[in-house]
Protein backbone atom coordinates (compact mmCIF):
# COMPACT_ATOMS: atom_id res chain seq x y z
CA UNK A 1 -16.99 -25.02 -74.01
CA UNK A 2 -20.52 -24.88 -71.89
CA UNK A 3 -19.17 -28.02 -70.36
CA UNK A 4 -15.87 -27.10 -69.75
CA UNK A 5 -17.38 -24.05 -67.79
CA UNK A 6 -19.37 -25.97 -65.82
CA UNK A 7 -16.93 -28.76 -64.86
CA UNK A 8 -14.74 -25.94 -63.65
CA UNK A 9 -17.43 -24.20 -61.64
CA UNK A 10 -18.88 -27.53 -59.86
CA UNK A 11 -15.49 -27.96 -58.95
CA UNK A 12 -14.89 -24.62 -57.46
CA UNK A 13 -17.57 -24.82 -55.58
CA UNK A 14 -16.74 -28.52 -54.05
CA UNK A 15 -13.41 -27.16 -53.28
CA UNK A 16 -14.56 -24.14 -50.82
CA UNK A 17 -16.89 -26.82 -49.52
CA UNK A 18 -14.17 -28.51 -48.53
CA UNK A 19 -11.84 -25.26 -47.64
CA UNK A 20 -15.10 -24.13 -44.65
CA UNK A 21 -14.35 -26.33 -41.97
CA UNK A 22 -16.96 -27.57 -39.76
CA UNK A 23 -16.91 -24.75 -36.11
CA UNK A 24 -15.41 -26.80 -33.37
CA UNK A 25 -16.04 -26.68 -29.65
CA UNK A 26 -13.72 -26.25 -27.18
CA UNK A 27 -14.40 -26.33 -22.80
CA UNK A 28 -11.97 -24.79 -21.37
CA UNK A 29 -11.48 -25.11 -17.11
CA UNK A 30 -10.64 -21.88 -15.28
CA UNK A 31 -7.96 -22.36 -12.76
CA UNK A 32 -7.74 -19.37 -10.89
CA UNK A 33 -11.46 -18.05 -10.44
CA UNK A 34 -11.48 -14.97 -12.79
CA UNK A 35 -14.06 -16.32 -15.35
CA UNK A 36 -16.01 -13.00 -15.32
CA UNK A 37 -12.97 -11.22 -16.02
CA UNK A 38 -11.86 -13.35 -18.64
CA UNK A 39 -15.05 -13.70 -20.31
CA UNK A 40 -15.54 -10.13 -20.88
CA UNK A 41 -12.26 -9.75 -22.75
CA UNK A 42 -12.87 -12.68 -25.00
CA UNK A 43 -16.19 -11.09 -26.01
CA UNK A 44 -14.65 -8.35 -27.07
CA UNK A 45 -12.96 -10.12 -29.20
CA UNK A 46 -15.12 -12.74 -30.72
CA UNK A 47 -17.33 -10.91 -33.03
CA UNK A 48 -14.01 -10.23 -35.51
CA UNK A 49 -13.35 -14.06 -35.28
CA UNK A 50 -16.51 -15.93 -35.65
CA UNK A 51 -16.23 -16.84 -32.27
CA UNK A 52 -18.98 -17.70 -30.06
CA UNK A 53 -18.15 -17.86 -26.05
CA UNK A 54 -20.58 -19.22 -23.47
CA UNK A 55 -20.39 -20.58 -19.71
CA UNK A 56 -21.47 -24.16 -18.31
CA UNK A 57 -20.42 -22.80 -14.85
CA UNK A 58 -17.94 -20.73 -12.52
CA UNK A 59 -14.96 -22.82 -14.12
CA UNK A 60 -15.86 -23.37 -17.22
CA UNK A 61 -15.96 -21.60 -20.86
CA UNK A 62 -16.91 -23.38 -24.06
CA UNK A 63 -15.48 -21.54 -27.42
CA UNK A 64 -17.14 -21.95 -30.62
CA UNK A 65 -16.03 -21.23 -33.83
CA UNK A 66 -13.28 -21.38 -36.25
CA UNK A 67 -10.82 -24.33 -35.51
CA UNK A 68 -7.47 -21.85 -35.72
CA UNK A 69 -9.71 -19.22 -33.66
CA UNK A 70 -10.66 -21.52 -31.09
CA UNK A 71 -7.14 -22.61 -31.05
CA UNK A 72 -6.22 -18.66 -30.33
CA UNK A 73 -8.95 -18.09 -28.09
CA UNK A 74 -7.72 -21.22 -25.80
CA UNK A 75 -4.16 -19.47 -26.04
CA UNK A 76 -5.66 -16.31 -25.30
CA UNK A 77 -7.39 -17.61 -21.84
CA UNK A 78 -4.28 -19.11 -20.90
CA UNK A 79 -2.15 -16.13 -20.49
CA UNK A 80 -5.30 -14.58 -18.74
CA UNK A 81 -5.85 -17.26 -16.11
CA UNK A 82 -3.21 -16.64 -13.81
CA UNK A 83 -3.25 -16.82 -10.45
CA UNK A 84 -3.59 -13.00 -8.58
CA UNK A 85 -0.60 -11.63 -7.06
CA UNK A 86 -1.03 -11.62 -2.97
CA UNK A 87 0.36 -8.81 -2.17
CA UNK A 88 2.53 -8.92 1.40
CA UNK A 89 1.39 -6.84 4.93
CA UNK A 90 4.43 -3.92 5.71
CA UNK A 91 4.64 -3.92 9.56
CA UNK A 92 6.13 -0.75 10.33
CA UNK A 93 7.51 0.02 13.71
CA UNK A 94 7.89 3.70 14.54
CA UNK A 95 9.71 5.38 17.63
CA UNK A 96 9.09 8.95 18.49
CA UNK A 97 12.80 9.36 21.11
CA UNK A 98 13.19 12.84 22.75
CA UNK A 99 16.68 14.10 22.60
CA UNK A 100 18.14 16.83 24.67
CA UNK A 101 21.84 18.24 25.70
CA UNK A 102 21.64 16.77 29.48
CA UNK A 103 22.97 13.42 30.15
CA UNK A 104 19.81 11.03 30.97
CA UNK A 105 20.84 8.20 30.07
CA UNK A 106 18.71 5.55 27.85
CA UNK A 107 16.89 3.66 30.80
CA UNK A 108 13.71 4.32 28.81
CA UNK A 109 14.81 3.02 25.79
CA UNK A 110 14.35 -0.86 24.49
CA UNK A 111 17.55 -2.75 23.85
CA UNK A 112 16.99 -2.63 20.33
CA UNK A 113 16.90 0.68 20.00
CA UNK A 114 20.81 0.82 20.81
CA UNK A 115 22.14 0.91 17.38
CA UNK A 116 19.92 3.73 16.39
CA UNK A 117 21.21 5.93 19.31
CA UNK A 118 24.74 4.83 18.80
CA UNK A 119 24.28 6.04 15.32
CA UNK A 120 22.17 9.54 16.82
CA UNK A 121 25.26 10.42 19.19
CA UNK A 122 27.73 10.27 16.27
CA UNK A 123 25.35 12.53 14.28
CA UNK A 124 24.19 14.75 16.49
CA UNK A 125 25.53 16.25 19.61
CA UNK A 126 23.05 15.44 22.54
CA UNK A 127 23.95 13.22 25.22
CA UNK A 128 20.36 12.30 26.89
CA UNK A 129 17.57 10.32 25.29
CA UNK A 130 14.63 8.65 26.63
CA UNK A 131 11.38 7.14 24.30
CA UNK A 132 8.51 9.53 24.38
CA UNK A 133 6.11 7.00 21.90
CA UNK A 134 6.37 4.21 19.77
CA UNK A 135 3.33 2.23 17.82
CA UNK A 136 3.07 -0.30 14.93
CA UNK A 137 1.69 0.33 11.51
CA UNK A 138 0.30 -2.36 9.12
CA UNK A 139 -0.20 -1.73 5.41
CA UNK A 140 0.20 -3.81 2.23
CA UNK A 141 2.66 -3.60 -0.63
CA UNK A 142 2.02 -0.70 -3.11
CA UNK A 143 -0.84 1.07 -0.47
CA UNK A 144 -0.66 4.09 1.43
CA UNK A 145 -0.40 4.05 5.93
CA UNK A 146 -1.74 6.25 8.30
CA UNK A 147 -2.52 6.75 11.82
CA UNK A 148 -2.97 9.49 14.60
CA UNK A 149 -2.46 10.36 17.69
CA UNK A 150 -1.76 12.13 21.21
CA UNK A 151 2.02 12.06 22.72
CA UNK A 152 2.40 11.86 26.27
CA UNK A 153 2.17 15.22 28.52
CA UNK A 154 5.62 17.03 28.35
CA UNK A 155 7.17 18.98 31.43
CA UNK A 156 7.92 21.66 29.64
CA UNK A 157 4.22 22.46 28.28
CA UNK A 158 1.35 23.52 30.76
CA UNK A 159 -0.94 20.96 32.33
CA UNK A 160 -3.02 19.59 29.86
CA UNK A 161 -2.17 20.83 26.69
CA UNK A 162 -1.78 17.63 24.41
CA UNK A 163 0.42 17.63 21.48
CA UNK A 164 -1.19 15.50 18.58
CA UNK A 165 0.48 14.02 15.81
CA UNK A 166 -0.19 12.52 12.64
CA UNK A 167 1.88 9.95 10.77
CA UNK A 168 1.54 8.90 6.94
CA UNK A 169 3.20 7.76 3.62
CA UNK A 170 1.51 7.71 0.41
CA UNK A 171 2.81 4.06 -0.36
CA UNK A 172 5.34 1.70 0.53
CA UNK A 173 6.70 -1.08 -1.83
CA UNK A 174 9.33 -3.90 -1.44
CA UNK A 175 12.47 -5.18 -3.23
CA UNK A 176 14.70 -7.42 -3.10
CA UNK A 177 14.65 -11.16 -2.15
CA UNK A 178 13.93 -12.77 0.81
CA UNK A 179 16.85 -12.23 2.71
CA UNK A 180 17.40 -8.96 1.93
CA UNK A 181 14.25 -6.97 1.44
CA UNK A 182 13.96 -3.61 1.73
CA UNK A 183 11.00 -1.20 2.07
CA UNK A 184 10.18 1.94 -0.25
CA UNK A 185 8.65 4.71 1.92
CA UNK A 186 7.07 6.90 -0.42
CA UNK A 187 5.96 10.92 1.28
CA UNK A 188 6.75 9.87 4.61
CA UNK A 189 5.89 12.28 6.89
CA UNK A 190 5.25 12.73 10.89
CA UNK A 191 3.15 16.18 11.76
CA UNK A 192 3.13 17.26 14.85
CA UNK A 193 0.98 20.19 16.34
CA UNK A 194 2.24 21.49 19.31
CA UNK A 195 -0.18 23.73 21.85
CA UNK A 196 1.78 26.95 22.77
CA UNK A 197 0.74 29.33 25.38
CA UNK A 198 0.93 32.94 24.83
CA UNK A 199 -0.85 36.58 26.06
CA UNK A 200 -3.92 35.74 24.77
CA UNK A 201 -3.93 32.30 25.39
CA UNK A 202 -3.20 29.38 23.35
CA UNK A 203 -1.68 29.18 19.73
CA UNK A 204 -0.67 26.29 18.42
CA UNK A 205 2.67 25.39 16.76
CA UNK A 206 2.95 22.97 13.71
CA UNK A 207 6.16 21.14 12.69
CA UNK A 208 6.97 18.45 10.88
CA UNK A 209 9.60 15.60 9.51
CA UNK A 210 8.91 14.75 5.69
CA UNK A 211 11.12 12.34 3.09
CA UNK A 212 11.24 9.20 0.69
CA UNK A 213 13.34 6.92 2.68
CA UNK A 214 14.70 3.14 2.28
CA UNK A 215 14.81 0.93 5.00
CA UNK A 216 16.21 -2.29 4.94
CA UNK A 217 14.03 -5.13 6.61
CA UNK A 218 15.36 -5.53 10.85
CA UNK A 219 17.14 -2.40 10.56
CA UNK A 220 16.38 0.80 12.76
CA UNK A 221 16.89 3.87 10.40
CA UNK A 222 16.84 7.86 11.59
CA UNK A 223 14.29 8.86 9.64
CA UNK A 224 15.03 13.27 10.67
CA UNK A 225 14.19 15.49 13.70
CA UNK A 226 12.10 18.52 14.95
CA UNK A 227 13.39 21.07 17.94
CA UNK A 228 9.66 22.19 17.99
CA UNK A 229 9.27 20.41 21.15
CA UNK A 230 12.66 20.58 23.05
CA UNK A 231 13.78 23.66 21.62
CA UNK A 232 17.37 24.69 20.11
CA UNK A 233 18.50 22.22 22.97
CA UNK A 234 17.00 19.35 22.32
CA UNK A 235 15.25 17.31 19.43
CA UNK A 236 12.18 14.99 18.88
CA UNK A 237 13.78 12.37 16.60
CA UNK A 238 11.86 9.89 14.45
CA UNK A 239 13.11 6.44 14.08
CA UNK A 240 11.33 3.55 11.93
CA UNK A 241 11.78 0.07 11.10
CA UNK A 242 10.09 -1.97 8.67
CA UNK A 243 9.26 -5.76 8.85
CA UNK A 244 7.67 -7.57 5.74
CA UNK A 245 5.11 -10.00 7.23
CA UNK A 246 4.63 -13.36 4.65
């Protein structure tokens, strides 16, 4: 029976001889130049696997360990090493047009800006319209844009009281394909502070034009309007259009 016993145990222990695999080593080539990154996370994980995870250089990891780990491990750096998303420039065009009740006509305005006023003199009833400011905005997809500013002297404020204005969204995104991409304006707002005299001197008069708007790439949209510096006769209108810039 002793040698029974012992037959049986000798062979127990040859067979989880055999079962423990020998570690294996693995080099595995970083593509897209995150090996810091990726390295972290895998030693995180190694210590539950057996794993051991070391560098050669800045492309290079070499796992140790467990043949089905390794195997993992390899997987795991895969899905990790892919190349970062470039995220696209928003070039944002923005028109500040003065509207008022008189005839003018639209000398002052580009050519492009047709449409837009074609669409303003169905909307609203004011027959003269001239461009009182217009700049260009660059952010990138997903971030936040903002600039500031003076506007040109007005007739109907005294000599050398500036109006200054301030123009912002917290983000803008963009969807759609290539042909037809369109731009998320998130908390778009223009502020405008507008000098006012009065007995004692000079107060100052705030308004502004705030929304989420959509507009599609090429396309001039009305974004709203303020009377603060025209009065109930007139209007400073804002007008935007977006171009995605690959």
């Amino acid at each position: 029976m002793k040698k029974i016993f012992s037959t049986m145990l000798i062979s127990l222990v040859c067979a989880g001889v055999l079962a423990a695999e020998p570690p294996v080593q693995k080099v595995v080539t970083i593509k897209n130049g995150n090996r810091n990154g990726i390295l972290h996370t895998l030693q995180e994980l190694a210590p539950t696997n057996g794993m051991v995870i070391t560098t050669s250089d800045n492309d290079h990891l070499i796992l140790s360990g467990p043949k089905d780990a390794v195997a993992g491990f390899e997987e795991i750096v895969k899905q990790l090493d892919v190349a970062p998303v470039i995220k696209k420039d928003v070039e944002t065009t923005v028109y500040m047009i003065i509207a008022s009740a008189q005839s003018t006509g639209t000398a002052s305005l580009p050519p492009d800006l047709d449409p837009a006023v074609k669409q303003l003199k169905t909307i609203f009833n004011y027959k003269g319209f001239r461009l009182l400011e217009s700049f260009v905005l660059r952010s990138r997809d997903g971030e936040n844009g903002q600039t500031n500013g003076f506007l040109p002297p007005l007739e109907s404020l005294p000599p050398g009281n500036k109006i200054s204005y301030q123009f912002q969204y917290n983000e803008v995104s963009i969807d759609g394909g290539d042909t037809a991409r369109v731009a998320h304006f998130h908390h778009l707002s223009l502020s405008i502070r507008v000098p006012i005299a009065v007995a004692s001197g000079t107060t100052n008069v705030d308004a502004r034009i705030a929304t989420d708007i959509d507009v599609p790439e090429g396309k001039k949209v009305v974004v709203g309007k303020t009377s603060a510096l025209e009065g109930s006769d007139g209007a400073l209108i804002l007008v935007i259009s977006a171009k995605v810039v690959d």
